[in-house]
C-alpha atoms as a PDB file:
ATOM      1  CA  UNK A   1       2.971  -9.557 -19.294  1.00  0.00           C
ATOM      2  CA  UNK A   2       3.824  -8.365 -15.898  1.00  0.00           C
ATOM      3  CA  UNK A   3       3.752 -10.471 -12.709  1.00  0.00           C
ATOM      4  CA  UNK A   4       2.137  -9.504  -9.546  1.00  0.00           C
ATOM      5  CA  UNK A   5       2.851 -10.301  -6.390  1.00  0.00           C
ATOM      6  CA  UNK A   6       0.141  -9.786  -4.430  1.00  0.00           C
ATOM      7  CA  UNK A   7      -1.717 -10.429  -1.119  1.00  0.00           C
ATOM      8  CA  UNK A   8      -4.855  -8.292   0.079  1.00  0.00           C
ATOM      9  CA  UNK A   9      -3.395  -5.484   2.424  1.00  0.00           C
ATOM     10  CA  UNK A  10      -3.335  -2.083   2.284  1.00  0.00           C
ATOM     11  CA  UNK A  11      -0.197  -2.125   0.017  1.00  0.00           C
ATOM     12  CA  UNK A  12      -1.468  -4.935  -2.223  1.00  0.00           C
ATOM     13  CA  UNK A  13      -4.903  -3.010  -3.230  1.00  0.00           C
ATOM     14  CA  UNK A  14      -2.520   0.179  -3.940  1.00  0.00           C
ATOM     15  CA  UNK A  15      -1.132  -2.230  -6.888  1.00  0.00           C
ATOM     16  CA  UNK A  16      -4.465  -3.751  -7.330  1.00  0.00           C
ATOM     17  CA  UNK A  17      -6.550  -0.557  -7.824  1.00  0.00           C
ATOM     18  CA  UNK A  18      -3.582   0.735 -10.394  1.00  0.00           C
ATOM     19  CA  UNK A  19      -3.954  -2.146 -12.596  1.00  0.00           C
ATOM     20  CA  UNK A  20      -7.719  -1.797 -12.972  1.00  0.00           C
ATOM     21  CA  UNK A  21      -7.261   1.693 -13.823  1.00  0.00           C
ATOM     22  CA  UNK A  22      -4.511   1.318 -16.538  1.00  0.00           C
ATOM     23  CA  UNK A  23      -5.885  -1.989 -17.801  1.00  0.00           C
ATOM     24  CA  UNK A  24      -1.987  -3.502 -18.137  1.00  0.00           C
ATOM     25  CA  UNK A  25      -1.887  -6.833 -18.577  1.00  0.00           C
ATOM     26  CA  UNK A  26      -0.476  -8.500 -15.714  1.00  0.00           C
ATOM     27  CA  UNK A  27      -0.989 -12.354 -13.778  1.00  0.00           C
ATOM     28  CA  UNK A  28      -1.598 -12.265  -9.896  1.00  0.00           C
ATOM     29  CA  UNK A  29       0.532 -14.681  -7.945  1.00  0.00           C
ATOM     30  CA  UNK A  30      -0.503 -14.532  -4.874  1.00  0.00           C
ATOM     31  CA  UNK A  31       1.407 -14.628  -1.416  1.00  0.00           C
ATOM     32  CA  UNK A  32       0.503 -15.513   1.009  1.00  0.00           C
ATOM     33  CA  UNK A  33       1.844 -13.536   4.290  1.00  0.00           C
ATOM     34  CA  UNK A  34       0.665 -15.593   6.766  1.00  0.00           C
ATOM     35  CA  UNK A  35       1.931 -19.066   5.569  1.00  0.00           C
ATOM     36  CA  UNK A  36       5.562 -17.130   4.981  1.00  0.00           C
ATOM     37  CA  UNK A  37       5.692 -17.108   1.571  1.00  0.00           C
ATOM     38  CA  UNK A  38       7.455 -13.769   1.160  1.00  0.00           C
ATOM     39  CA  UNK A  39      10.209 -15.466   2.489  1.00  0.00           C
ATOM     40  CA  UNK A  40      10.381 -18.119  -0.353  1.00  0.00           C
ATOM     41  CA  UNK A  41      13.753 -17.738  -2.149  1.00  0.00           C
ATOM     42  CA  UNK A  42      12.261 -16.709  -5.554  1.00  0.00           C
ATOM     43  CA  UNK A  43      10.293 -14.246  -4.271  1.00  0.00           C
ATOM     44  CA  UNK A  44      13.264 -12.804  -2.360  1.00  0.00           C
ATOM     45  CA  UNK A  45      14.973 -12.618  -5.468  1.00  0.00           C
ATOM     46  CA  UNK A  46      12.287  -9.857  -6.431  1.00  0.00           C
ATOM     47  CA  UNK A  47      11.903  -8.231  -2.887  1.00  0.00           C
ATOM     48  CA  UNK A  48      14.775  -8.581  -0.404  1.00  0.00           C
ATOM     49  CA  UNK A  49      12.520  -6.725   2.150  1.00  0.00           C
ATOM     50  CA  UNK A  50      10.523  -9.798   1.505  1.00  0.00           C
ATOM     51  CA  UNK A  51       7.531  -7.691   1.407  1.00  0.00           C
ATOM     52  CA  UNK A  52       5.097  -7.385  -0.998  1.00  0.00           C
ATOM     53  CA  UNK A  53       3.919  -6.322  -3.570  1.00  0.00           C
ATOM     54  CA  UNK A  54       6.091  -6.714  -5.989  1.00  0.00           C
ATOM     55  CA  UNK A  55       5.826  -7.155 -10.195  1.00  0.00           C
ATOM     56  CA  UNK A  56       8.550  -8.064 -12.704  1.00  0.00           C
ATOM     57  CA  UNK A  57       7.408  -6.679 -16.187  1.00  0.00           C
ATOM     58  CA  UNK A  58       8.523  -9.602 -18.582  1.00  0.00           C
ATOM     59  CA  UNK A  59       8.519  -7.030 -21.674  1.00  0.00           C
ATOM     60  CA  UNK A  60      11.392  -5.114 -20.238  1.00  0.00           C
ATOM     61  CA  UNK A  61      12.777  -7.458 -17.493  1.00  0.00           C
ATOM     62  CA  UNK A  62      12.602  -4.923 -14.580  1.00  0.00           C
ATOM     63  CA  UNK A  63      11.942  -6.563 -11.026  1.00  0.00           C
ATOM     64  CA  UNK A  64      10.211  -3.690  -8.442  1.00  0.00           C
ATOM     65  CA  UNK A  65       9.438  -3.749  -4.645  1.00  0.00           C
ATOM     66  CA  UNK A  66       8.511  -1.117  -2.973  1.00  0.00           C
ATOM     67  CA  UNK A  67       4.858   0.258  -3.766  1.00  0.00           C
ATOM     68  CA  UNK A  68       5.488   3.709  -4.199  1.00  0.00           C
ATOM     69  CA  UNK A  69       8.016   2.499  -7.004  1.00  0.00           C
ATOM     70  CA  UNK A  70       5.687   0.119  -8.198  1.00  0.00           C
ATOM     71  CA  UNK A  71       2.866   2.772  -8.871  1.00  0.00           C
ATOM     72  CA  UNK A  72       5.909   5.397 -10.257  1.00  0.00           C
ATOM     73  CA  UNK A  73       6.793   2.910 -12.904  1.00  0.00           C
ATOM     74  CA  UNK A  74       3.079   1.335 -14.134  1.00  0.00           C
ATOM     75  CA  UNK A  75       2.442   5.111 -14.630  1.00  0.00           C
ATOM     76  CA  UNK A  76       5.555   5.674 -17.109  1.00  0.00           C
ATOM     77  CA  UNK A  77       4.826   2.442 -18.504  1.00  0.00           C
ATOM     78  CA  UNK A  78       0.601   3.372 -18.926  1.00  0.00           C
ATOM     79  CA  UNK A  79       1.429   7.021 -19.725  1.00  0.00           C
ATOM     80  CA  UNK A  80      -1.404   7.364 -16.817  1.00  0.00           C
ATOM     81  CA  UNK A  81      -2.109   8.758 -13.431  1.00  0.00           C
ATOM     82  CA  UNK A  82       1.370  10.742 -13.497  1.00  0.00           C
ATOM     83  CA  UNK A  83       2.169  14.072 -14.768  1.00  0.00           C
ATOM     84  CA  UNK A  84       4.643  13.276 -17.709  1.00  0.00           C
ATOM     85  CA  UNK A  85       8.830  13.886 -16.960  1.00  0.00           C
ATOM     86  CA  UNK A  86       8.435  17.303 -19.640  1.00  0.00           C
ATOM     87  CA  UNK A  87       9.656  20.575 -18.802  1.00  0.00           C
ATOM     88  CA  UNK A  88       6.345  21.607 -19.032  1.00  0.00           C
ATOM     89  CA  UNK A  89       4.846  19.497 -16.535  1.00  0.00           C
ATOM     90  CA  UNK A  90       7.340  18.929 -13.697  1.00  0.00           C
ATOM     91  CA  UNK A  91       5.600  21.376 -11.332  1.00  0.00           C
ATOM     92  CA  UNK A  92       2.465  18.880 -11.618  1.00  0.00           C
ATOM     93  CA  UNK A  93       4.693  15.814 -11.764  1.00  0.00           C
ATOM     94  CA  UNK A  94       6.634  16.845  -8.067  1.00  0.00           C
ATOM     95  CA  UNK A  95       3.588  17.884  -7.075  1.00  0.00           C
ATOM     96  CA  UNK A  96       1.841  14.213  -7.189  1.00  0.00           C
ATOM     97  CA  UNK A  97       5.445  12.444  -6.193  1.00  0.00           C
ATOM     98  CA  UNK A  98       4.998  14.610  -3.285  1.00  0.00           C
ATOM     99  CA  UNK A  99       1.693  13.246  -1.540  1.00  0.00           C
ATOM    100  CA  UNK A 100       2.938   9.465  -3.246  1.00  0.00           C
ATOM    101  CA  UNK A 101       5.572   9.797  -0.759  1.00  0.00           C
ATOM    102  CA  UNK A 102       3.423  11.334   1.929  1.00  0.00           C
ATOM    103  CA  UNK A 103       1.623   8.369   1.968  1.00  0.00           C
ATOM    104  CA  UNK A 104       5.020   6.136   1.496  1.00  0.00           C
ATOM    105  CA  UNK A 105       6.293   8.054   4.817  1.00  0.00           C
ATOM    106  CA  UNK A 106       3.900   8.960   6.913  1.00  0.00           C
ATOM    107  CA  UNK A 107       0.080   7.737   6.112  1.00  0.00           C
ATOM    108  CA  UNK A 108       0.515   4.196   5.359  1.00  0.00           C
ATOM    109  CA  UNK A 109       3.746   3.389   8.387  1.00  0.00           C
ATOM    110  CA  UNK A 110       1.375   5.524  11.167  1.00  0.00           C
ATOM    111  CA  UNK A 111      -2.076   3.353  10.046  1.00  0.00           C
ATOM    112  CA  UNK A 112       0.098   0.306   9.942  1.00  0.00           C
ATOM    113  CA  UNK A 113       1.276   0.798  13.440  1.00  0.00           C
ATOM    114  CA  UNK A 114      -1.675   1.649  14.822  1.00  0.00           C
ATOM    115  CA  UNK A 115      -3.644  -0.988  12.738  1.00  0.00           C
ATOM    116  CA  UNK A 116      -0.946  -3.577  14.966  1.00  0.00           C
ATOM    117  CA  UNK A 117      -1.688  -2.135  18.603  1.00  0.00           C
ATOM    118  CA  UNK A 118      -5.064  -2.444  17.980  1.00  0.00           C
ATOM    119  CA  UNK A 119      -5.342  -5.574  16.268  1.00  0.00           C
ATOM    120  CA  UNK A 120      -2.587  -7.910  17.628  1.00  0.00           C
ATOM    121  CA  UNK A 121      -1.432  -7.435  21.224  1.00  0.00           C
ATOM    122  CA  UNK A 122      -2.547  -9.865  23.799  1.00  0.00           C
ATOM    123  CA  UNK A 123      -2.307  -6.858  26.224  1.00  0.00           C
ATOM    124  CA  UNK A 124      -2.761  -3.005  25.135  1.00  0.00           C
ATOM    125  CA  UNK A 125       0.060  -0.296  25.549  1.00  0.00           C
ATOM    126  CA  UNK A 126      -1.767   2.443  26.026  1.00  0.00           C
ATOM    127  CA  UNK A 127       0.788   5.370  25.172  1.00  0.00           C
ATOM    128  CA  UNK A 128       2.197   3.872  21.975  1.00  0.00           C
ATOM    129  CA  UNK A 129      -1.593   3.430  21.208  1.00  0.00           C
ATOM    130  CA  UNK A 130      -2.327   7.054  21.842  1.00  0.00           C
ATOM    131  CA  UNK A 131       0.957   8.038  19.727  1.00  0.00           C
ATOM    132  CA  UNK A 132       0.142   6.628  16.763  1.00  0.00           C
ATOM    133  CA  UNK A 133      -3.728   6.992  16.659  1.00  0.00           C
ATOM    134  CA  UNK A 134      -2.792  10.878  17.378  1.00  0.00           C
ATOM    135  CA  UNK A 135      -0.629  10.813  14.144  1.00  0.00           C
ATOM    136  CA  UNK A 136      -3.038   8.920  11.999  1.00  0.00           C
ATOM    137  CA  UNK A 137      -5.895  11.829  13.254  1.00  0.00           C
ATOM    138  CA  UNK A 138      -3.445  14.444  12.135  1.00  0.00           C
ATOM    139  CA  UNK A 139      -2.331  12.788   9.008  1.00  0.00           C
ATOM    140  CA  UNK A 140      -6.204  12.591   7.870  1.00  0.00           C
ATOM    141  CA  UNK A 141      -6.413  16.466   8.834  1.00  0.00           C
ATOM    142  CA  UNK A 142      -3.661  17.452   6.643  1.00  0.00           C
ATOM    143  CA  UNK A 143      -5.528  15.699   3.832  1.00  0.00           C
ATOM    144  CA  UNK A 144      -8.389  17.300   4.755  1.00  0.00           C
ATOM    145  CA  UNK A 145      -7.111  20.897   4.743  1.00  0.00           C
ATOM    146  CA  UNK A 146      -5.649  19.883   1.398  1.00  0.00           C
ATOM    147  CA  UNK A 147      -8.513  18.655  -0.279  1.00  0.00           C
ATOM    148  CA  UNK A 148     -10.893  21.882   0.971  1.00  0.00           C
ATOM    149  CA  UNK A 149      -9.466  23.608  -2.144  1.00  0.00           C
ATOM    150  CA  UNK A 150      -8.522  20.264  -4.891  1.00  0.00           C
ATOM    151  CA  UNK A 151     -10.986  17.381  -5.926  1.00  0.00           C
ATOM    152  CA  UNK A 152      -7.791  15.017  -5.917  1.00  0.00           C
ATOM    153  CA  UNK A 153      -4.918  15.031  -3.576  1.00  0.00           C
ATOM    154  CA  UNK A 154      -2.254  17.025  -6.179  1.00  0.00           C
ATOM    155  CA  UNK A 155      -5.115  17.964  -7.870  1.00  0.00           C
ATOM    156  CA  UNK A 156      -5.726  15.916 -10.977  1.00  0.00           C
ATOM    157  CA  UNK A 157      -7.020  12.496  -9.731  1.00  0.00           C
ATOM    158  CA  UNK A 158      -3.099  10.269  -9.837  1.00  0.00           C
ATOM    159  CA  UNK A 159      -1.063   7.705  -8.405  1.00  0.00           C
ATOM    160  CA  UNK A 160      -1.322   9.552  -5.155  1.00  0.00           C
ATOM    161  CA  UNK A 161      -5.132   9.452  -4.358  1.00  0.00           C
ATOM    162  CA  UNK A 162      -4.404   5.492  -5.524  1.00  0.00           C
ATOM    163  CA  UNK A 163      -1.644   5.552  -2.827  1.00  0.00           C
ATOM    164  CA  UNK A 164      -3.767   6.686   0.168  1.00  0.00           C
ATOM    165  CA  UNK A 165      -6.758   5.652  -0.674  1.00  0.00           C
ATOM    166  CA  UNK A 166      -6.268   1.810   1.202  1.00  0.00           C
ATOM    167  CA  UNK A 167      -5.199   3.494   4.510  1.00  0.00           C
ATOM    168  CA  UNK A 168      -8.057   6.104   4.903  1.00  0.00           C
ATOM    169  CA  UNK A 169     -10.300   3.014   4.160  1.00  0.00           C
ATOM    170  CA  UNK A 170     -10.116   1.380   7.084  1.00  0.00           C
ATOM    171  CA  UNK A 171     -10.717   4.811   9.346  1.00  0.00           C
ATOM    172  CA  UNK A 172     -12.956   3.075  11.623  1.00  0.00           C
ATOM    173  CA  UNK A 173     -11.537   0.346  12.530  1.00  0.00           C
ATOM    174  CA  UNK A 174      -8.463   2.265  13.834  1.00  0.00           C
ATOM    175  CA  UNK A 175     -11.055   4.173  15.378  1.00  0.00           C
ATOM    176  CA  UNK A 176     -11.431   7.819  13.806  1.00  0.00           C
ATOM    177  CA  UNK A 177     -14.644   9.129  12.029  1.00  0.00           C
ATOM    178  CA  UNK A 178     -14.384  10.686   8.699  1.00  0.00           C
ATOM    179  CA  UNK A 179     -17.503  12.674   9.286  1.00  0.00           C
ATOM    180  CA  UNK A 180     -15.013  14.917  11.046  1.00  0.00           C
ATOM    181  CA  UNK A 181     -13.236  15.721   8.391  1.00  0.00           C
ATOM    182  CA  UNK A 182     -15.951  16.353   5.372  1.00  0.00           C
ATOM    183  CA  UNK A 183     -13.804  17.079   2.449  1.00  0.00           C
ATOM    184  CA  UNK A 184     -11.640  14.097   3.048  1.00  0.00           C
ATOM    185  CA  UNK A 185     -14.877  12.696   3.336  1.00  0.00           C
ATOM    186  CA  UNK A 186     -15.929  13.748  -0.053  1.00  0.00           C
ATOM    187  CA  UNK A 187     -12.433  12.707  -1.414  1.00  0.00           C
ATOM    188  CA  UNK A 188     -13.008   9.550  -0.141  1.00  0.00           C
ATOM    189  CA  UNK A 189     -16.891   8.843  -1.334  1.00  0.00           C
ATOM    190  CA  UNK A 190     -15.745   9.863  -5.074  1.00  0.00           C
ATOM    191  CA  UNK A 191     -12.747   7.201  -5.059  1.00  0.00           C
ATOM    192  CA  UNK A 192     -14.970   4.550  -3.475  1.00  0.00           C
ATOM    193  CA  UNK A 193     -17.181   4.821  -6.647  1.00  0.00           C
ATOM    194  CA  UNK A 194     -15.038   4.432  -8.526  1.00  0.00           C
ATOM    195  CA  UNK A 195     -15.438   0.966 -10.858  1.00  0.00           C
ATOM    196  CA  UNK A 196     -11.522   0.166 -11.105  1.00  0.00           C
ATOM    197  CA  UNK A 197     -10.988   0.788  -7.017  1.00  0.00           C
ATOM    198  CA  UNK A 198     -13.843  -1.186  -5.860  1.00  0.00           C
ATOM    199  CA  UNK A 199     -12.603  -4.426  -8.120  1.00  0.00           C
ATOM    200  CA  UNK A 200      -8.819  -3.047  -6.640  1.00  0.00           C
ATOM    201  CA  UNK A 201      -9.975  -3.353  -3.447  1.00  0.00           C
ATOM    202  CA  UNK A 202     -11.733  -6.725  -3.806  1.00  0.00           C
ATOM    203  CA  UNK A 203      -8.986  -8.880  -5.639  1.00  0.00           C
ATOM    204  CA  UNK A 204      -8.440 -11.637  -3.002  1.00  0.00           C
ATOM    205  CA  UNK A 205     -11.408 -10.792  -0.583  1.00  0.00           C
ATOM    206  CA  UNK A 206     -12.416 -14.097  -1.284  1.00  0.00           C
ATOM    207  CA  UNK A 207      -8.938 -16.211  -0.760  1.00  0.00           C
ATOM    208  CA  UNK A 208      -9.070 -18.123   2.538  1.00  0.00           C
ATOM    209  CA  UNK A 209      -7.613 -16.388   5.155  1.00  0.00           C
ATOM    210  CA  UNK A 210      -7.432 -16.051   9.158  1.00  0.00           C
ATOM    211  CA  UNK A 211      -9.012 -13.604  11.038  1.00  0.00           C
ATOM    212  CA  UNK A 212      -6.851 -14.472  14.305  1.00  0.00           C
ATOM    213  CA  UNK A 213      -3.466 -15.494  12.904  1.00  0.00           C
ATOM    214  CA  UNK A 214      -1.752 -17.951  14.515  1.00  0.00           C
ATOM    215  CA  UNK A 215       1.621 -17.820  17.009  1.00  0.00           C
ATOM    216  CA  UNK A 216       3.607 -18.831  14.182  1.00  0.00           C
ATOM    217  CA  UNK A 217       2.223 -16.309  11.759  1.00  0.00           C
ATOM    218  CA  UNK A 218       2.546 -13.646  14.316  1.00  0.00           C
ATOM    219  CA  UNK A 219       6.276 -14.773  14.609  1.00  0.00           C
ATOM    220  CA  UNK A 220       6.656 -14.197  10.816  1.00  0.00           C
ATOM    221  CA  UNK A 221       4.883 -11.157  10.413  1.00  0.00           C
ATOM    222  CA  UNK A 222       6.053  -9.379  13.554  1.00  0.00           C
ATOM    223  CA  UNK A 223       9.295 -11.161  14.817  1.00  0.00           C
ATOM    224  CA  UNK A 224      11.976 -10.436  12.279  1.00  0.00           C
ATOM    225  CA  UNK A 225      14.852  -9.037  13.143  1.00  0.00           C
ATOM    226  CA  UNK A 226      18.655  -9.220  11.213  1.00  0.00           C
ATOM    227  CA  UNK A 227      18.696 -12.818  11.949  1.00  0.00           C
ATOM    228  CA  UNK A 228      15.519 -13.529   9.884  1.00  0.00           C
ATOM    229  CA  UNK A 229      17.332 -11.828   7.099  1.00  0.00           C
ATOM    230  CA  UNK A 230      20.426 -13.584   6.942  1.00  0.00           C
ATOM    231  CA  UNK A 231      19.074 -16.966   7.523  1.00  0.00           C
ATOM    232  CA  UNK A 232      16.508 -15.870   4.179  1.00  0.00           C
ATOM    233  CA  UNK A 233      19.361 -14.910   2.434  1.00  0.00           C
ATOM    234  CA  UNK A 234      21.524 -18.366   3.459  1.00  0.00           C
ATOM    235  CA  UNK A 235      18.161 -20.564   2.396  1.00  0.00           C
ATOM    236  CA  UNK A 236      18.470 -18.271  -1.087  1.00  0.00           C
ATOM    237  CA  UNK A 237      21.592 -19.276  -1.228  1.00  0.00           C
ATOM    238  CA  UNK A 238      21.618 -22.395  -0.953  1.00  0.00           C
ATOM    239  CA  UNK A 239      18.955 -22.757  -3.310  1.00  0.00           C
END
């Protein structure tokens, strides 16, 4: 059995989507960002970031953070969605850990940012605005370009397409229009249909949750800073 830590974000349906399409048996524990508890001391015990997700597989003991890692290790442990660690297949292997941390990098940290000037200020910014909606436009064209000459982003359909997939979704919203960029378009119908990423993408949609967070959730979400982290750690402590 493998734990999941898991709230409905971009990063959680990465998870999400991969269990569906493994079938691992795993229990969702949900938490919840907004009330703070990814700063409870047994989940930072899992995820010092205190970010999630996060799983700890109870067959082999391993506690992971970090989605990218997540993704890397329910694929060794499925023998799915990643090109196998063989002589034989390392080419296709680097290829897919490639775009995985394209997305880790770049995709998901530029959509993020933009997704929070956007979303969240009480007054805009305009340049930092323009900067990262600029990089999120570029980041879909390189996908684009890619994808004019693969069905799948390192060409067999793999952890990666799982990866990005949750931060093209919400392309409108952050204000770009796939129709300008038709084989990401494509790329992105074919996932959609996909039976295992639409019940991904849906795990939690129906949890109760804020659509205007309040000061103090803001605070948590967007006010940390080194003394958030050692005052989590003393509360682990003390624990």
């Amino acid at each position: 059995m493998i734990d999941f830590y898991y709230w409905p974000t971009p990063n959680g349906h990465k998870i999400a989507i991969m269990f569906e399409e493994t079938g691992l048996e795993h229990r969702v524990i949900p938490v919840d960002i907004g009330a703070g508890d990814q700063f409870k001391p047994e989940f930072l015990k899992i995820s010092p970031n205190n970010r999630m997700p996060a799983i700890v597989d109870h067959e082999t003991g391993i506690p992971i953070f970090e989605g990218g890692a997540i993704l890397m290790y329910l694929a060794d442990k499925s023998g799915r969605l990643l090109p196998a660690d063989a002589p034989e297949s390392l080419a296709a292997r680097y290829r897919v850990l490639s775009w995985l941390f394209w997305q880790a990098a770049g995709l998901g940290p530029m959509a993020g940012q933009l997704s929070h000037y956007r979303s969240y200020l009480d007054e805009p910014v305009p340049y930092s605005e323009k900067r990262y909606a600029n990089e999120y436009d570029r980041l879909l064209a390189v996908m684009d370009v890619e994808l004019e000459n693969r069905e799948f982003i390192a060409g067999d359909y793999s952890i990666a397409d799982i990866a990005a997939f949750p931060w093209v979704r919400p392309y409108k919203r952050l204000g770009n229009d796939i129709d300008n960029f038709p084989a990401l378009k494509r790329w992105y119908e074919t996932l959609k249909a996909r039976p295992a990423v639409r019940r991904g993408i849906d795990l939690g949609s129906d949890w109760p949750r804020t659509t205007s967070p309040t000061e103090e959730a803001k605070a948590m979400l967007f006010n940390q800073n080194a003394a958030t982290v050692r005052r989590s750690r003393q509360q682990e402590i003390a624990k």
